[in-house]
Protein backbone atom coordinates (compact mmCIF):
# COMPACT_ATOMS: atom_id res chain seq x y z
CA UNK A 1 22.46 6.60 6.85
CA UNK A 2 18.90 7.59 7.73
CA UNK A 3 16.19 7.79 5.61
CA UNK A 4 15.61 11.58 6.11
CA UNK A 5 19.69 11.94 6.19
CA UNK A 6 19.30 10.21 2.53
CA UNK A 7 16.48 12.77 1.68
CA UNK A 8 18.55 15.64 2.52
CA UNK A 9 21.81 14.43 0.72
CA UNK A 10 20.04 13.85 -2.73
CA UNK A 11 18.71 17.10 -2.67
CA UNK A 12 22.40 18.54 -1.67
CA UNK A 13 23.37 16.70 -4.75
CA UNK A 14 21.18 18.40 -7.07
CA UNK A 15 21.90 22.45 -5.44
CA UNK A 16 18.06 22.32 -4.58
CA UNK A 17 16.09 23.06 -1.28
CA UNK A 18 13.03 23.77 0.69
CA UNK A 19 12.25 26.76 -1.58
CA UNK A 20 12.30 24.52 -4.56
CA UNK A 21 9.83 22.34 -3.10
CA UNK A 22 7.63 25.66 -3.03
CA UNK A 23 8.06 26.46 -6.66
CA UNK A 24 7.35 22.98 -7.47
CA UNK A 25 3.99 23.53 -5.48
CA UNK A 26 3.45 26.61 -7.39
CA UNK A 27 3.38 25.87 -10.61
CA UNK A 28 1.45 22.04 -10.69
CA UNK A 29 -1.52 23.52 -8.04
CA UNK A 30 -3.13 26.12 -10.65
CA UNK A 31 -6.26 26.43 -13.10
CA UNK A 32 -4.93 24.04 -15.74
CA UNK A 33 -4.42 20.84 -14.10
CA UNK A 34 -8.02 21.35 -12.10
CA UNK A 35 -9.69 17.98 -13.97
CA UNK A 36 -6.18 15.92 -12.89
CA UNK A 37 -6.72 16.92 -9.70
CA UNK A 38 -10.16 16.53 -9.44
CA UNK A 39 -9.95 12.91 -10.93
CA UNK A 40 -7.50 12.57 -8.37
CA UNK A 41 -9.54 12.98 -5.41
CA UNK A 42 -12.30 10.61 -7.08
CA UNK A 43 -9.82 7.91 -7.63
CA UNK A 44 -9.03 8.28 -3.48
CA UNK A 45 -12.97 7.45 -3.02
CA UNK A 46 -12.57 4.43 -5.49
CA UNK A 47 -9.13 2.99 -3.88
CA UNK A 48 -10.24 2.77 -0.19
CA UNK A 49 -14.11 1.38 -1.59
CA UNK A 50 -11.81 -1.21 -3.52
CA UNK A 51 -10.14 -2.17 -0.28
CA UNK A 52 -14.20 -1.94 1.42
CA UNK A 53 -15.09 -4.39 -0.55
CA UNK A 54 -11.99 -6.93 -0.08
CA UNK A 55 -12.75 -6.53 3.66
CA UNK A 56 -16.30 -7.38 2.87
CA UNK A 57 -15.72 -10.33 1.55
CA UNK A 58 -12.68 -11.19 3.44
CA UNK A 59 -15.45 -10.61 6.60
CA UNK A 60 -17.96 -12.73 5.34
CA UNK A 61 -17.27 -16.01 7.17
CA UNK A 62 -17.87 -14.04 10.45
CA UNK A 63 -20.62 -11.36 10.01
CA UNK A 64 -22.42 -9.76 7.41
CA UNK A 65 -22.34 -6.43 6.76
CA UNK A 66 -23.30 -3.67 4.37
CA UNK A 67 -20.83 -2.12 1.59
CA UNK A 68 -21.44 1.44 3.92
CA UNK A 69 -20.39 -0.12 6.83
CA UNK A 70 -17.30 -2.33 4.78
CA UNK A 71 -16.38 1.44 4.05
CA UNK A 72 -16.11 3.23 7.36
CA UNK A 73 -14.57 0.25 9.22
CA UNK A 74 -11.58 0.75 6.15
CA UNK A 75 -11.39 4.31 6.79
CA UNK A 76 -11.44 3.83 10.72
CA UNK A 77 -8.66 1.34 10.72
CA UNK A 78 -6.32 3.31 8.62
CA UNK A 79 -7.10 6.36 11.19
CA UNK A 80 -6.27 4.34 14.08
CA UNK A 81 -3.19 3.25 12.46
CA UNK A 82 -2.43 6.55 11.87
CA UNK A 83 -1.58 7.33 16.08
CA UNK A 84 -0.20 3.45 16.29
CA UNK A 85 2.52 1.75 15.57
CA UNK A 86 3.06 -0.71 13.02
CA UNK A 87 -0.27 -0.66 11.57
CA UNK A 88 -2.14 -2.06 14.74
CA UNK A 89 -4.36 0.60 14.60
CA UNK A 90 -5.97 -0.98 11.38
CA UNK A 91 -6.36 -4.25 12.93
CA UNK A 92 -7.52 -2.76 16.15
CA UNK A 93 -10.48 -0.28 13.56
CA UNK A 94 -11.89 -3.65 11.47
CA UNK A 95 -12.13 -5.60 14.56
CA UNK A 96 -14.31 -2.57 16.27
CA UNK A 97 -17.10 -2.63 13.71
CA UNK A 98 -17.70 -6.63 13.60
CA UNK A 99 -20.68 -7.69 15.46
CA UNK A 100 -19.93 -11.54 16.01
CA UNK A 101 -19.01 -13.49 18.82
CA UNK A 102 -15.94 -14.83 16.84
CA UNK A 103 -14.89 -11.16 16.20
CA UNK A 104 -11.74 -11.91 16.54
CA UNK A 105 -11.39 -14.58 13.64
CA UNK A 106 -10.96 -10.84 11.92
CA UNK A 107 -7.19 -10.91 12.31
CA UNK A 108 -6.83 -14.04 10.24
CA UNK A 109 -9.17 -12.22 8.01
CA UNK A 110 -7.35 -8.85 8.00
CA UNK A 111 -3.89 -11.03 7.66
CA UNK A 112 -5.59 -12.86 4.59
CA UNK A 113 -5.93 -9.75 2.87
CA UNK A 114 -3.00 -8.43 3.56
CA UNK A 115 -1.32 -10.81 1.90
CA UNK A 116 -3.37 -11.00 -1.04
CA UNK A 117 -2.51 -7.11 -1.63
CA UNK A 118 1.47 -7.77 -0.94
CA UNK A 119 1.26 -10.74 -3.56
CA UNK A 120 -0.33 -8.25 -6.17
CA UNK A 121 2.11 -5.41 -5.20
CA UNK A 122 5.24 -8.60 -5.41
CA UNK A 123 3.56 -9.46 -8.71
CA UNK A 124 3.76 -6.52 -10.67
CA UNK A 125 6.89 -5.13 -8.45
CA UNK A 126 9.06 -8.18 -10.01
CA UNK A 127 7.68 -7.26 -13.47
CA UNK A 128 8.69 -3.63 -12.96
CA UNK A 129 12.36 -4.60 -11.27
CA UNK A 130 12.98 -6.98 -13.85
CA UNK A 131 12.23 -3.97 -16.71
CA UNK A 132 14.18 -1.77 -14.88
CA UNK A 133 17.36 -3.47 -14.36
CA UNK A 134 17.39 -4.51 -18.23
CA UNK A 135 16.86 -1.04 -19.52
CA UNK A 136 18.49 1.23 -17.00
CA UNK A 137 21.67 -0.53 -15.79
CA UNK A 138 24.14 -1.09 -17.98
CA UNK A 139 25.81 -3.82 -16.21
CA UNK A 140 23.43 -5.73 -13.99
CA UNK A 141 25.26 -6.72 -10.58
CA UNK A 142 24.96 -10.41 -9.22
CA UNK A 143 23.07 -8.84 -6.12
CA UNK A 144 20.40 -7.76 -8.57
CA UNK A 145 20.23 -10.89 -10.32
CA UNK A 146 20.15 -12.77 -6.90
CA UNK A 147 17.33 -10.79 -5.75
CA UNK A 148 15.38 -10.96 -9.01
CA UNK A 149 15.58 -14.73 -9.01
CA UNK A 150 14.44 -14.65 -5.52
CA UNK A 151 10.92 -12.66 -5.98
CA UNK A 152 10.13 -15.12 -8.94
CA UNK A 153 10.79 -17.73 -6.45
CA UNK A 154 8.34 -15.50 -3.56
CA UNK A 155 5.92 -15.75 -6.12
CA UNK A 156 5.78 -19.27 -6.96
CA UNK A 157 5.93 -19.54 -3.04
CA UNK A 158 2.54 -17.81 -2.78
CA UNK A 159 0.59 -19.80 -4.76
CA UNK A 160 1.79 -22.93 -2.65
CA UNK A 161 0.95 -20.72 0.09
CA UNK A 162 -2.27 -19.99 -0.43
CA UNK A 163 -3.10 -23.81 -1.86
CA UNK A 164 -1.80 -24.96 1.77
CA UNK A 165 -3.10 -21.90 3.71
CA UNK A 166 -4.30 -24.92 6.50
CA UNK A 167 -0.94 -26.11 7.14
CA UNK A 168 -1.20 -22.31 9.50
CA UNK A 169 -3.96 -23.47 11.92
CA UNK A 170 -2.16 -26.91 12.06
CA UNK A 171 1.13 -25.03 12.98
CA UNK A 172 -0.80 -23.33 16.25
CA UNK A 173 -2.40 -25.93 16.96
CA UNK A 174 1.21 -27.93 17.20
CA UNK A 175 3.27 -24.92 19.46
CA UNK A 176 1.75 -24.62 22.46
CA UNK A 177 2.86 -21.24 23.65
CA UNK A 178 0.92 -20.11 19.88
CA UNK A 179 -1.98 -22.48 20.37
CA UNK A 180 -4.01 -20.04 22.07
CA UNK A 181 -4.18 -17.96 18.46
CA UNK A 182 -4.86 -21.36 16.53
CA UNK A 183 -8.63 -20.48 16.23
CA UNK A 184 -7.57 -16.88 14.75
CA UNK A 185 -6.25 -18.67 11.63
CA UNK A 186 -9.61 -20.95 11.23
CA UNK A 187 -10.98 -18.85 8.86
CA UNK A 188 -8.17 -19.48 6.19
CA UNK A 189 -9.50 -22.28 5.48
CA UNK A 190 -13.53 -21.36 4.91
CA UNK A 191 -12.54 -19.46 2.11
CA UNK A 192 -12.62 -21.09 -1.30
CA UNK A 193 -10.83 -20.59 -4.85
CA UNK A 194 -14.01 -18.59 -5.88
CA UNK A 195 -13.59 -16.17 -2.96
CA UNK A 196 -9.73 -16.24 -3.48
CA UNK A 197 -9.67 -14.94 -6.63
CA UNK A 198 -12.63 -12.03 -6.28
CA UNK A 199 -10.83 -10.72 -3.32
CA UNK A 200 -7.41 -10.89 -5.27
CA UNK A 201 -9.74 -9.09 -8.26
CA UNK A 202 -10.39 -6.58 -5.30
CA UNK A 203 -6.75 -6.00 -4.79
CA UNK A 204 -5.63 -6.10 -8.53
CA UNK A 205 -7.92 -3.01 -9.08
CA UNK A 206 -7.16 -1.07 -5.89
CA UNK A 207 -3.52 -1.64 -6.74
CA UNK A 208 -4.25 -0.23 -10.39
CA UNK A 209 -6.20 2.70 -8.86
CA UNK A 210 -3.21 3.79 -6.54
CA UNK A 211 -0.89 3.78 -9.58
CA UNK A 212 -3.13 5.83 -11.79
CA UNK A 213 -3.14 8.23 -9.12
CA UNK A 214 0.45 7.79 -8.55
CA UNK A 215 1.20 8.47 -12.24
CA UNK A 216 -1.47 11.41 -12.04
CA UNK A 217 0.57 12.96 -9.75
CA UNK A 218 3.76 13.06 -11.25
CA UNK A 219 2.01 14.09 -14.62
CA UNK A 220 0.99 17.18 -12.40
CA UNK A 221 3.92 18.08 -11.27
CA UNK A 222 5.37 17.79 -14.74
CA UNK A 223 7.80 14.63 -14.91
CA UNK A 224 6.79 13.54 -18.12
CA UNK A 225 8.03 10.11 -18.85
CA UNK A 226 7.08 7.85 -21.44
CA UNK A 227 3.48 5.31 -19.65
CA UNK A 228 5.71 2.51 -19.09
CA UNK A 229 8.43 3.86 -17.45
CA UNK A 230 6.03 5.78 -15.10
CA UNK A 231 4.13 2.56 -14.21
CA UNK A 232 7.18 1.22 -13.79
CA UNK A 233 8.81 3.88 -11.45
CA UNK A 234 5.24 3.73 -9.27
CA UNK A 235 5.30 -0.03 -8.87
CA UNK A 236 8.82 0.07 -7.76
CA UNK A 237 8.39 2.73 -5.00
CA UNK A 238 5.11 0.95 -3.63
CA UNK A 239 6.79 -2.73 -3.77
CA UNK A 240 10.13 -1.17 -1.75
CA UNK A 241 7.99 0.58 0.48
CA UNK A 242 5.98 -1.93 1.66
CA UNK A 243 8.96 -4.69 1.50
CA UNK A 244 11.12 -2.04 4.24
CA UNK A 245 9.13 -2.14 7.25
CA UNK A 246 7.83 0.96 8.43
CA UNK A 247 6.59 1.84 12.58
CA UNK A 248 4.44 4.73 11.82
CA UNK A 249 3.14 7.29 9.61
CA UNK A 250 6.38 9.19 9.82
CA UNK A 251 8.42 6.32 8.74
CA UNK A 252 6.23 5.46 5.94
CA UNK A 253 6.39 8.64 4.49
CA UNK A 254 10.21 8.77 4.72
CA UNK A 255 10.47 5.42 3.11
CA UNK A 256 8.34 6.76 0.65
CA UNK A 257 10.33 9.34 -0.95
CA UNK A 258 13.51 7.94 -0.30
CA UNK A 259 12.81 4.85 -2.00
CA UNK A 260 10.99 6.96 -4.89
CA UNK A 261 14.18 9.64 -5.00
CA UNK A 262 16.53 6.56 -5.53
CA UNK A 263 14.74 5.26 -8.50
CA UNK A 264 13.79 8.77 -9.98
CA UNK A 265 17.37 9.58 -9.97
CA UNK A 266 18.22 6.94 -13.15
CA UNK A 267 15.95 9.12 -14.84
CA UNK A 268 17.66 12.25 -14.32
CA UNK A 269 13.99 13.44 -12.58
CA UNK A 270 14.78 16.88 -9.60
CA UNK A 271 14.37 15.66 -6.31
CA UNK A 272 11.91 18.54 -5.55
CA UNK A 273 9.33 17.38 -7.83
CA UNK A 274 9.71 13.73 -6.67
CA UNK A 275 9.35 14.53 -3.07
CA UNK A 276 6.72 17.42 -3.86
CA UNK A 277 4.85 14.28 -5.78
CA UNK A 278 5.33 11.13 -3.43
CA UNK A 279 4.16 13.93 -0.35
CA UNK A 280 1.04 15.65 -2.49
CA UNK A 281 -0.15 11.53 -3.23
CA UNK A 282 0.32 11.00 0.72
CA UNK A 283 -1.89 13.78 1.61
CA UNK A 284 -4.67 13.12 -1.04
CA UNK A 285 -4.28 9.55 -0.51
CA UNK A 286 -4.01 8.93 2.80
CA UNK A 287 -4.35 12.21 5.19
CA UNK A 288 -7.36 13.32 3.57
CA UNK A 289 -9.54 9.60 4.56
CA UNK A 290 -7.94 9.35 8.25
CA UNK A 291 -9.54 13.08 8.88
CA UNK A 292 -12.72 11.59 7.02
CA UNK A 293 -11.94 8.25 9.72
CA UNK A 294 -11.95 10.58 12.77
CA UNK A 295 -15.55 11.91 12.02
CA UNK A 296 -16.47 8.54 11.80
CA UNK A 297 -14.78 7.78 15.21
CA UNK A 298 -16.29 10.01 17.27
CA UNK A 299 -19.56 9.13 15.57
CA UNK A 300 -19.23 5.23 16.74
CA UNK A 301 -18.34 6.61 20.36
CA UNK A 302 -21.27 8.08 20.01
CA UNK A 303 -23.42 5.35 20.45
């Protein structure tokens, strides 16, 4: 079953359609949920200059450069990635904007972040799965337990990881059809514990940021859960949406509300305002800085 096919079937289960998703619009888009939205859109600003200053730092080792520029190379990269597939747009933005020789140390550097972010996002997505499988399933099946044991174990993984993040180079250097990316991976090892942990700070607060808006959202559009179970509905749907990989923006959108209709559904939450939620936090979120990233595009062609 395809992701859209499983979009279409939950809302055949629940007798609801397209014109529900305009009601749904209807009623959360009007004069008393103006400061949610407009906190909303402020929160967008502070999530991507979260992420400007992780690459900032992450960048460091290989050129300096200002908070201003930290920000448009961001927003650049996600609007390349927007017309590429799997995210190579991103690396392809970052990688534009540094002004070093060794320029292209910046996909060991964009890969280092990454992978800060996913720990966060594994972090608090094995808190939230563990929650949820305790308090909505009355019997919890082996699978699940498997699984959850298995993300503790990811976790404990990182953290060796990271402490042995020079075993990588070593690994290039010892294949030699990869040894010719060996001195991408350098910089894992110029950054230290002190760095480590501000740029995992960095990611800690963007991924905060994105669930406030998250929970925002569905606030607007009038699910009304108890705090916990909404943080623990948004950390779900953004640790199963980055875990399934996605090939473009389409793809990420669909995993996006399926993943967030699947959970939703334990809590007895339409599938109109779920999808008219997931889709309004897309738009704010993410549509709204790539059109930002194209005036910044033609701007650098430009000079």
């Amino acid at each position: 079953m395809s992701v859209l096919t499983g979009i279409v079937y939950s809302f055949q289960q629940k007798h609801q359609s397209i014109d529900n998703l305009i009601l749904e619009y209807k009623k959360a888009f009007n004069s008393t949920n103006f400061w949610l939205l407009l906190t909303l859109i402020v929160l967008t600003f502070a999530n991507w200059g979260f992420e400007a200053l992780k690459w900032q730092k992450l960048a460091s080792p290989i050129t300096k450069f200002s908070f201003s520029e930290a920000y448009q190379s961001v927003i650049i990269g996600l609007s390349l990635s927007f017309i590429t597939p799997a995210n190579l747009g991103d690396f392809a933005g970052r990688i534009w904007k540094l002004n070093s020789p060794n320029r292209f140390q910046g996909v060991g550097a964009i890969l280092m972040g990454n992978g800060i972010q996913f720990y966060v996002t594994l972090f608090f997505g094995t808190i939230a799965f563990g929650h949820f499988i305790l308090h909505q399933l009355p019997q919890i099946p082996l699978l699940f337990c498997i699984f959850f044991l298995l993300l503790i174990a990811s976790l404990l993984f990182g953290i060796f990881f990271y402490s042995r993040r020079h075993w990588i180079g070593l690994f290039f250097q010892k294949v030699k059809f990869l040894k010719r990316f060996a001195s991408y991976f350098e910089i894992f090892e110029t950054y230290n514990l002190s760095e480590i942990l501000e740029i995992l700070l960095w990611a800690t607060l963007r991924y905060l940021t994105f669930s406030i808006q998250f929970i925002i959202v569905l606030l607007i559009f009038s699910i009304n859960l108890p705090l916990l179970e909404l943080f623990t509905l948004t950390s779900l749907v953004f640790f199963f949406k980055t875990l399934i990989p996605s090939f473009n923006f389409l793809s990420d959108l669909g995993i996006r509300e399926f993943t967030a209709l699947y959970f939703f559904s334990y809590y007895a939450i339409p599938p109109a305002a779920v999808v008219s939620a997931t889709l309004s936090l897309w738009l704010i979120n993410i549509l709204t800085p790539v059109l930002f990233g194209m005036v910044f595009i033609v701007k650098e062609k430009k000079k």
